[in-house]
C-alpha atoms as a PDB file:
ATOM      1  CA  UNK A   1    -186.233 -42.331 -76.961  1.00  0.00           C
ATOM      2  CA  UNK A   2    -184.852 -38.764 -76.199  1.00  0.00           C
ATOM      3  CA  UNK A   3    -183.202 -38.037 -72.830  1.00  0.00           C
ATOM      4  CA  UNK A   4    -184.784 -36.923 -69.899  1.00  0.00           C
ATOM      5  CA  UNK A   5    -184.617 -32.877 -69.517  1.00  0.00           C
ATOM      6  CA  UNK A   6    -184.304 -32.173 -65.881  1.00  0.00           C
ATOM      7  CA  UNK A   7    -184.720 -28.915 -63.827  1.00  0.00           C
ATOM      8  CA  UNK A   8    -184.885 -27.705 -60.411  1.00  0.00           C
ATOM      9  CA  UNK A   9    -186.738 -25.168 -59.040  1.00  0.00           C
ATOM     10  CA  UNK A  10    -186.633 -23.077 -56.067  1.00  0.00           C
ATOM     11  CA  UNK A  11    -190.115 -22.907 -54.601  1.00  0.00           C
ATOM     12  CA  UNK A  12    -190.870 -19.963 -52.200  1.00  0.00           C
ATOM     13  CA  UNK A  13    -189.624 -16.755 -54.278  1.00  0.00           C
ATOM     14  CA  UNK A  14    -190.060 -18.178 -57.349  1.00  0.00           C
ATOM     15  CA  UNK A  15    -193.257 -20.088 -57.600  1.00  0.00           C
ATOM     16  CA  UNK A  16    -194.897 -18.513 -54.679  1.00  0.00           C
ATOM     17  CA  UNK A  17    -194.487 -15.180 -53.243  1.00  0.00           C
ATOM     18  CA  UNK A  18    -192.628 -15.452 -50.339  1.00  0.00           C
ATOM     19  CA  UNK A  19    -192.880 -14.245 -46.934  1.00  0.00           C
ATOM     20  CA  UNK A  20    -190.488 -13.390 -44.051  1.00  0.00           C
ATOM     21  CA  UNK A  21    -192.945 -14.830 -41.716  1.00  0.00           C
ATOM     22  CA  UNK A  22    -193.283 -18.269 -43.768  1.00  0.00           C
ATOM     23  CA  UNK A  23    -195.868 -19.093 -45.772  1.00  0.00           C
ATOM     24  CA  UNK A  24    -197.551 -21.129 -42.718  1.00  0.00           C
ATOM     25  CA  UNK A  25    -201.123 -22.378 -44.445  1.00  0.00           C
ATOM     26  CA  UNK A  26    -202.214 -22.643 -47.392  1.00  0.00           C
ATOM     27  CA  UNK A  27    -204.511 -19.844 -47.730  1.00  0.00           C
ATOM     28  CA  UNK A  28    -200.914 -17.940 -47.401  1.00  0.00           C
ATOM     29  CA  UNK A  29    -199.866 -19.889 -50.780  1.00  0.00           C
ATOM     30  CA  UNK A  30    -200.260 -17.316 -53.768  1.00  0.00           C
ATOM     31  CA  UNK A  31    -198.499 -18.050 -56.868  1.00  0.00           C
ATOM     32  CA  UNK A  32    -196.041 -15.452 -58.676  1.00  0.00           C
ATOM     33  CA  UNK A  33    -197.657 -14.035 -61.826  1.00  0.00           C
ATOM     34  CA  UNK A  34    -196.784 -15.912 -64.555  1.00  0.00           C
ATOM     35  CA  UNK A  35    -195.405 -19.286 -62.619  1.00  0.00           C
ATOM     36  CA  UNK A  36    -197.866 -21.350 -63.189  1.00  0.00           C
ATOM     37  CA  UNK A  37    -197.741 -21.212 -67.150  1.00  0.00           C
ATOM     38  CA  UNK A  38    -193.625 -20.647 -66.835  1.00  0.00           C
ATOM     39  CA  UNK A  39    -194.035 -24.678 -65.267  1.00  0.00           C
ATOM     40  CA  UNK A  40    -196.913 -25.697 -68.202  1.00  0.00           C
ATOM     41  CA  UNK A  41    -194.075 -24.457 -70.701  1.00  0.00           C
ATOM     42  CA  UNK A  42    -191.776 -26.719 -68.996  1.00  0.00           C
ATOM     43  CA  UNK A  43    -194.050 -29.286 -68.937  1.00  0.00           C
ATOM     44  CA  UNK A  44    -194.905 -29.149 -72.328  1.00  0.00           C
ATOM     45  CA  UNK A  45    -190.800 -28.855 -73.458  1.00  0.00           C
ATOM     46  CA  UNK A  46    -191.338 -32.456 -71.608  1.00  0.00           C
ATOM     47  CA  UNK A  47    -188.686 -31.054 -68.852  1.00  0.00           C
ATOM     48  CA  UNK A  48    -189.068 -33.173 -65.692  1.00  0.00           C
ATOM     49  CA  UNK A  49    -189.331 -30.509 -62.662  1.00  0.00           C
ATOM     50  CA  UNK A  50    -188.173 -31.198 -59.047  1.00  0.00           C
ATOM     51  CA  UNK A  51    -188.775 -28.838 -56.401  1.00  0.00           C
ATOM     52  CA  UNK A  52    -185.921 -28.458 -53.641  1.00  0.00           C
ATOM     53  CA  UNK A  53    -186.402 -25.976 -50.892  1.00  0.00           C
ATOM     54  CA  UNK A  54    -185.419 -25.161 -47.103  1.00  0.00           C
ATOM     55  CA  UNK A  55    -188.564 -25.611 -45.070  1.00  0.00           C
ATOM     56  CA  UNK A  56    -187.018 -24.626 -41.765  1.00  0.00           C
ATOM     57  CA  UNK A  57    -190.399 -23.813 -40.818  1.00  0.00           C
ATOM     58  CA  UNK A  58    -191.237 -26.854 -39.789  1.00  0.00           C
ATOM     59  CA  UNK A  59    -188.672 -27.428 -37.097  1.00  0.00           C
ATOM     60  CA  UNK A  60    -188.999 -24.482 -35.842  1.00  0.00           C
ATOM     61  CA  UNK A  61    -192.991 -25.696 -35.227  1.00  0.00           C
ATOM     62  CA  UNK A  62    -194.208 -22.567 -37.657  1.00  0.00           C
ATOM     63  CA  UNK A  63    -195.248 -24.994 -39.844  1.00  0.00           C
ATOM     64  CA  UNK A  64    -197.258 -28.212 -38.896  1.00  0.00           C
ATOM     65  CA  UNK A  65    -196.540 -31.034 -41.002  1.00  0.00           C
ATOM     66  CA  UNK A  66    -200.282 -31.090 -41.876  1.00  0.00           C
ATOM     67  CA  UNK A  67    -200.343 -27.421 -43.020  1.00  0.00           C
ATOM     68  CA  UNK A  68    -197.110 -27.645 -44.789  1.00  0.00           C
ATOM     69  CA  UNK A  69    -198.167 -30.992 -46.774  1.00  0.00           C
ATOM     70  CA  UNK A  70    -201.651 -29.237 -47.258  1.00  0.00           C
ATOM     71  CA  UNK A  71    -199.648 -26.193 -48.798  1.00  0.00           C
ATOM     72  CA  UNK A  72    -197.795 -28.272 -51.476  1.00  0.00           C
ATOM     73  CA  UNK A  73    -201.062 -30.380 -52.146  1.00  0.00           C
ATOM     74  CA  UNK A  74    -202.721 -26.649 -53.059  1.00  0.00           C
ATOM     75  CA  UNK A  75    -199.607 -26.134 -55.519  1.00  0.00           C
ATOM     76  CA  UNK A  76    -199.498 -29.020 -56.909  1.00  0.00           C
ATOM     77  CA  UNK A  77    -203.114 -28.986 -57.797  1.00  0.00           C
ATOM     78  CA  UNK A  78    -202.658 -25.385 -58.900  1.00  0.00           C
ATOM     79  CA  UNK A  79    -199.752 -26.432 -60.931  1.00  0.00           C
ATOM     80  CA  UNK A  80    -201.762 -29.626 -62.877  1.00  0.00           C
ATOM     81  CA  UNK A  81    -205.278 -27.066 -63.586  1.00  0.00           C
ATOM     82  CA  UNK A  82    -202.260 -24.845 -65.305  1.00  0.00           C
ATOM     83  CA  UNK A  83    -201.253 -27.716 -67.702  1.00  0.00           C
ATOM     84  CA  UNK A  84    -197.927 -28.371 -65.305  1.00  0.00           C
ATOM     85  CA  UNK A  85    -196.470 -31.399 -64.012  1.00  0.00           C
ATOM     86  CA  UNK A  86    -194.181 -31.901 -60.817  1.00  0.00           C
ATOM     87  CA  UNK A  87    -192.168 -35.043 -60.815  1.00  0.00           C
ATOM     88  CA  UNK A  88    -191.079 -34.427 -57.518  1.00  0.00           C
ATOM     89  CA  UNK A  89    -190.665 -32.131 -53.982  1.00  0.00           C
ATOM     90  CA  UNK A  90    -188.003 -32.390 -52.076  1.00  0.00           C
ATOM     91  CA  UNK A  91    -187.902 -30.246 -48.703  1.00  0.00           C
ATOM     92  CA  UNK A  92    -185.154 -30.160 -45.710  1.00  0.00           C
ATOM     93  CA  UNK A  93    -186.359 -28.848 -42.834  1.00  0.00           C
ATOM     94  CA  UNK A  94    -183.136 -28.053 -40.937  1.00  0.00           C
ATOM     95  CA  UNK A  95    -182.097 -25.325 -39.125  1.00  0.00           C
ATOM     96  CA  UNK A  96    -179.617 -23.135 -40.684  1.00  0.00           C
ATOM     97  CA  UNK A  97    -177.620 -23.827 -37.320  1.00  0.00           C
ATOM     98  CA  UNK A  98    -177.992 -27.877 -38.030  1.00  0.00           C
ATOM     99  CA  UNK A  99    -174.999 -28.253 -39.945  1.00  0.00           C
ATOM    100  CA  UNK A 100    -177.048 -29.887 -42.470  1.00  0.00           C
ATOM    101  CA  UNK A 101    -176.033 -31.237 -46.021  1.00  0.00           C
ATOM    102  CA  UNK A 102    -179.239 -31.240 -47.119  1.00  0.00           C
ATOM    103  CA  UNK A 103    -180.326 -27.750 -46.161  1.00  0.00           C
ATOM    104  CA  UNK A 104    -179.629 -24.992 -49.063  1.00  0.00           C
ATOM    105  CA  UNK A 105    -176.828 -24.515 -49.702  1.00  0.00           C
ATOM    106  CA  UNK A 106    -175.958 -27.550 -49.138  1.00  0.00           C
ATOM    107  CA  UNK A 107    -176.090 -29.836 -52.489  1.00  0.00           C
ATOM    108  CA  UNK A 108    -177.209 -32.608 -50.471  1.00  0.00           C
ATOM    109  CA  UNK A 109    -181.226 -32.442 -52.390  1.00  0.00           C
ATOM    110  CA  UNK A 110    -179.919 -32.196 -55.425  1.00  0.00           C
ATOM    111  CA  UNK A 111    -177.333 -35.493 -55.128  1.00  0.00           C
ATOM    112  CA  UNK A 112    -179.789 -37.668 -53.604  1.00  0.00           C
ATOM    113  CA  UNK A 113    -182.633 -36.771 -56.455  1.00  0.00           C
ATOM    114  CA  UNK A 114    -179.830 -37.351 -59.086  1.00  0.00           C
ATOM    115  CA  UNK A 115    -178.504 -40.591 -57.609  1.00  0.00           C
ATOM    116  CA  UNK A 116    -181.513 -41.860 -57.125  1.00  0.00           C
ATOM    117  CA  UNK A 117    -183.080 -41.121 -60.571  1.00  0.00           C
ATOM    118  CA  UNK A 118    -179.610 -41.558 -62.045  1.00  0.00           C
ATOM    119  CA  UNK A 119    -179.084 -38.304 -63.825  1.00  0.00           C
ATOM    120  CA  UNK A 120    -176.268 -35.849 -64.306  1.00  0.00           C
ATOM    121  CA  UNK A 121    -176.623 -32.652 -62.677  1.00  0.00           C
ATOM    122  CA  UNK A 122    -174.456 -30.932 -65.063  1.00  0.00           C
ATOM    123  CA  UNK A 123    -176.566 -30.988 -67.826  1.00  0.00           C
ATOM    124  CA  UNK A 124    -179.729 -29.285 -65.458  1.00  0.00           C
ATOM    125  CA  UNK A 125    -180.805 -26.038 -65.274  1.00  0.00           C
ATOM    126  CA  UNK A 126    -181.542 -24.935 -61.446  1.00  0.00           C
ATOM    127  CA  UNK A 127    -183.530 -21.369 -60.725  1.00  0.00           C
ATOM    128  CA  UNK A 128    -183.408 -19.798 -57.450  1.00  0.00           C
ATOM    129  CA  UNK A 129    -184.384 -16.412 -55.887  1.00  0.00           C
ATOM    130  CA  UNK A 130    -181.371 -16.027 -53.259  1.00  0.00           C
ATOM    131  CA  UNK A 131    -177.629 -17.021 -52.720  1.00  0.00           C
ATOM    132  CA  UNK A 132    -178.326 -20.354 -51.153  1.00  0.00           C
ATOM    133  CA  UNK A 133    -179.977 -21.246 -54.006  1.00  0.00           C
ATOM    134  CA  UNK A 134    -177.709 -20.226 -56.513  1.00  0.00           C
ATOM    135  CA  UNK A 135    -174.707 -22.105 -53.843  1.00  0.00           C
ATOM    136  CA  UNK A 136    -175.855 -24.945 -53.976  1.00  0.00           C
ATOM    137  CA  UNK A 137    -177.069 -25.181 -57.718  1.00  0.00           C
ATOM    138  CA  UNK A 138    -173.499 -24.235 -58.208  1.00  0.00           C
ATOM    139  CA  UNK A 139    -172.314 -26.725 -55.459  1.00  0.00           C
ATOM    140  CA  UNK A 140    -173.946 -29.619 -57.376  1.00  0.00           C
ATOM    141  CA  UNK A 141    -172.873 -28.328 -60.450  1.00  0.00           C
ATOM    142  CA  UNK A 142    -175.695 -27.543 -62.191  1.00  0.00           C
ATOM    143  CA  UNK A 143    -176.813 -24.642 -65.176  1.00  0.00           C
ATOM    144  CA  UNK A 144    -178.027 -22.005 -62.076  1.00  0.00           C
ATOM    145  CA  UNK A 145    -180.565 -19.131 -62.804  1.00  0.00           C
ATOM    146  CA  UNK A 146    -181.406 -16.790 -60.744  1.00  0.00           C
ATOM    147  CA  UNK A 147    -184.785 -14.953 -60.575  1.00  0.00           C
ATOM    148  CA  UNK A 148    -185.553 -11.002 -59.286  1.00  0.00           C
ATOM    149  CA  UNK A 149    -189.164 -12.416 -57.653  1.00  0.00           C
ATOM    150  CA  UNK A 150    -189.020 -13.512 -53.889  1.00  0.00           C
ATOM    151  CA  UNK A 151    -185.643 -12.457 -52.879  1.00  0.00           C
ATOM    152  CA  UNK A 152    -183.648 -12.054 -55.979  1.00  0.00           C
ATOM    153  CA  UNK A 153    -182.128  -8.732 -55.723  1.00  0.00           C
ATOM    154  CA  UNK A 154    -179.900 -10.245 -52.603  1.00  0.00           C
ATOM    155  CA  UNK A 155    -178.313 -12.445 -55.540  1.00  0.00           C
ATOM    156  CA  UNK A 156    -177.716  -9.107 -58.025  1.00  0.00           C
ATOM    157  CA  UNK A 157    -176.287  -7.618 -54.866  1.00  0.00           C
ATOM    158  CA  UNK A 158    -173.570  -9.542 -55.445  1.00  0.00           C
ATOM    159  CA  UNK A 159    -173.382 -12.244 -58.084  1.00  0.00           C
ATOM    160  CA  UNK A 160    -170.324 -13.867 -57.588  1.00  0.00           C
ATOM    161  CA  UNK A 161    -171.400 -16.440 -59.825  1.00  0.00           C
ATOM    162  CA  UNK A 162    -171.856 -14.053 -62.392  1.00  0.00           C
ATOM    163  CA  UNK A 163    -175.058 -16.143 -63.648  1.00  0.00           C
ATOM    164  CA  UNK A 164    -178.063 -14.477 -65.565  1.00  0.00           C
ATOM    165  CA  UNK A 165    -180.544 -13.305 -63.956  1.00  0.00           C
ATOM    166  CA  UNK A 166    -184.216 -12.464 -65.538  1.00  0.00           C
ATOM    167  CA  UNK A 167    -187.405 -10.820 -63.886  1.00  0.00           C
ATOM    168  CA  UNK A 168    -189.731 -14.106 -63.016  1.00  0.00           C
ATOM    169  CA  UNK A 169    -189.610 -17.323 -63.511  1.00  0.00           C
ATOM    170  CA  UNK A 170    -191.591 -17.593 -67.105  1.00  0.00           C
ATOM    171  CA  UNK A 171    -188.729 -15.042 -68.566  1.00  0.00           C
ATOM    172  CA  UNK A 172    -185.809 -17.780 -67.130  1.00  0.00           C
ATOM    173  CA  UNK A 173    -188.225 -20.451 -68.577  1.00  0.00           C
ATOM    174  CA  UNK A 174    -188.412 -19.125 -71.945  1.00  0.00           C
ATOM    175  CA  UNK A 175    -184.421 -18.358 -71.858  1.00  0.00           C
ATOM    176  CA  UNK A 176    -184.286 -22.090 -71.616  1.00  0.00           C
ATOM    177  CA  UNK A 177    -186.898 -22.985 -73.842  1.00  0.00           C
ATOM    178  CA  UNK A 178    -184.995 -20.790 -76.361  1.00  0.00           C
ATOM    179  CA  UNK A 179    -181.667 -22.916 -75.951  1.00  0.00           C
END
């Protein structure tokens, strides 16, 4: 049996467009161009795809619990019509202030997902659309990606990192695919 292929993904900014006022409901939920079949390529390259992402939202009561499970309910069902799988979604909702290991960019997410599917992180690709992203992909020593969609030009600004960068998620998926 071959290995498990995992990657991480970022979700607001790179699966969604984003929003400086939070993507609240789910009628706000919109998918990128070209996300959807960017995750049915993973899929079908039988990569196992976690979401991680800062939903401070929530404690700052933007975003009811109800609206923000309803959100991820519309991707996910978005994301299986498309062909594309989601093993799992992982979401901190922490304050930036909370001092939180969890919380982008904090590797905390990505530890706990590895530990408790027993996985390496260095052999995972992780895609993000700003710094805290990239941070923490690099904090838990994953292959990090970064995307120009949602807030990826913040990353270009300065990419201490140095790591590539590509227009959208399906043009870091087929980078990958590629490998």
């Amino acid at each position: 049996m071959a290995s498990q292929k995992y990657i991480f993904l970022d979700r607001d900014g790179v699966i969604n467009h984003d929003s400086t006022e939070y993507i609240k409901t789910p009628d706000e939920w919109n998918p990128i161009e070209r996300s959807l079949e960017a995750i049915k390529k993973l899929t079908d390259n039988d990569f196992q795809i976690i979401i991680i992402t800062n939903q401070s939202g929530i404690n700052r009561d933007i975003i009811t619990p109800d609206n923000f499970l309803k959100i991820n309910l519309k991707m996910l069902n978005a994301i299986e019509k498309s062909g594309g799988s989601i093993l799992s979604i992982l979401y901190c909702p922490s304050l930036p202030s909370d001092d939180c290991q969890f919380r982008k960019p904090g590797s905390g997410m990505f530890i706990e997902i590895s530990k408790r599917l027993n996985f390496n992180l260095s052999d995972c690709f992780s895609i993000g659309d700003s710094p805290r992203d990239i941070d923490a992909s690099v904090a838990a020593k994953c292959i990090a990606l970064g995307v120009r969609t949602g807030n990826g030009k913040t990353i270009e600004k300065d990419n201490i990192y140095q790591i590539p960068m590509f227009d959208d998620l399906y043009d870091a998926v087929e980078s990958i695919i590629l490998k």
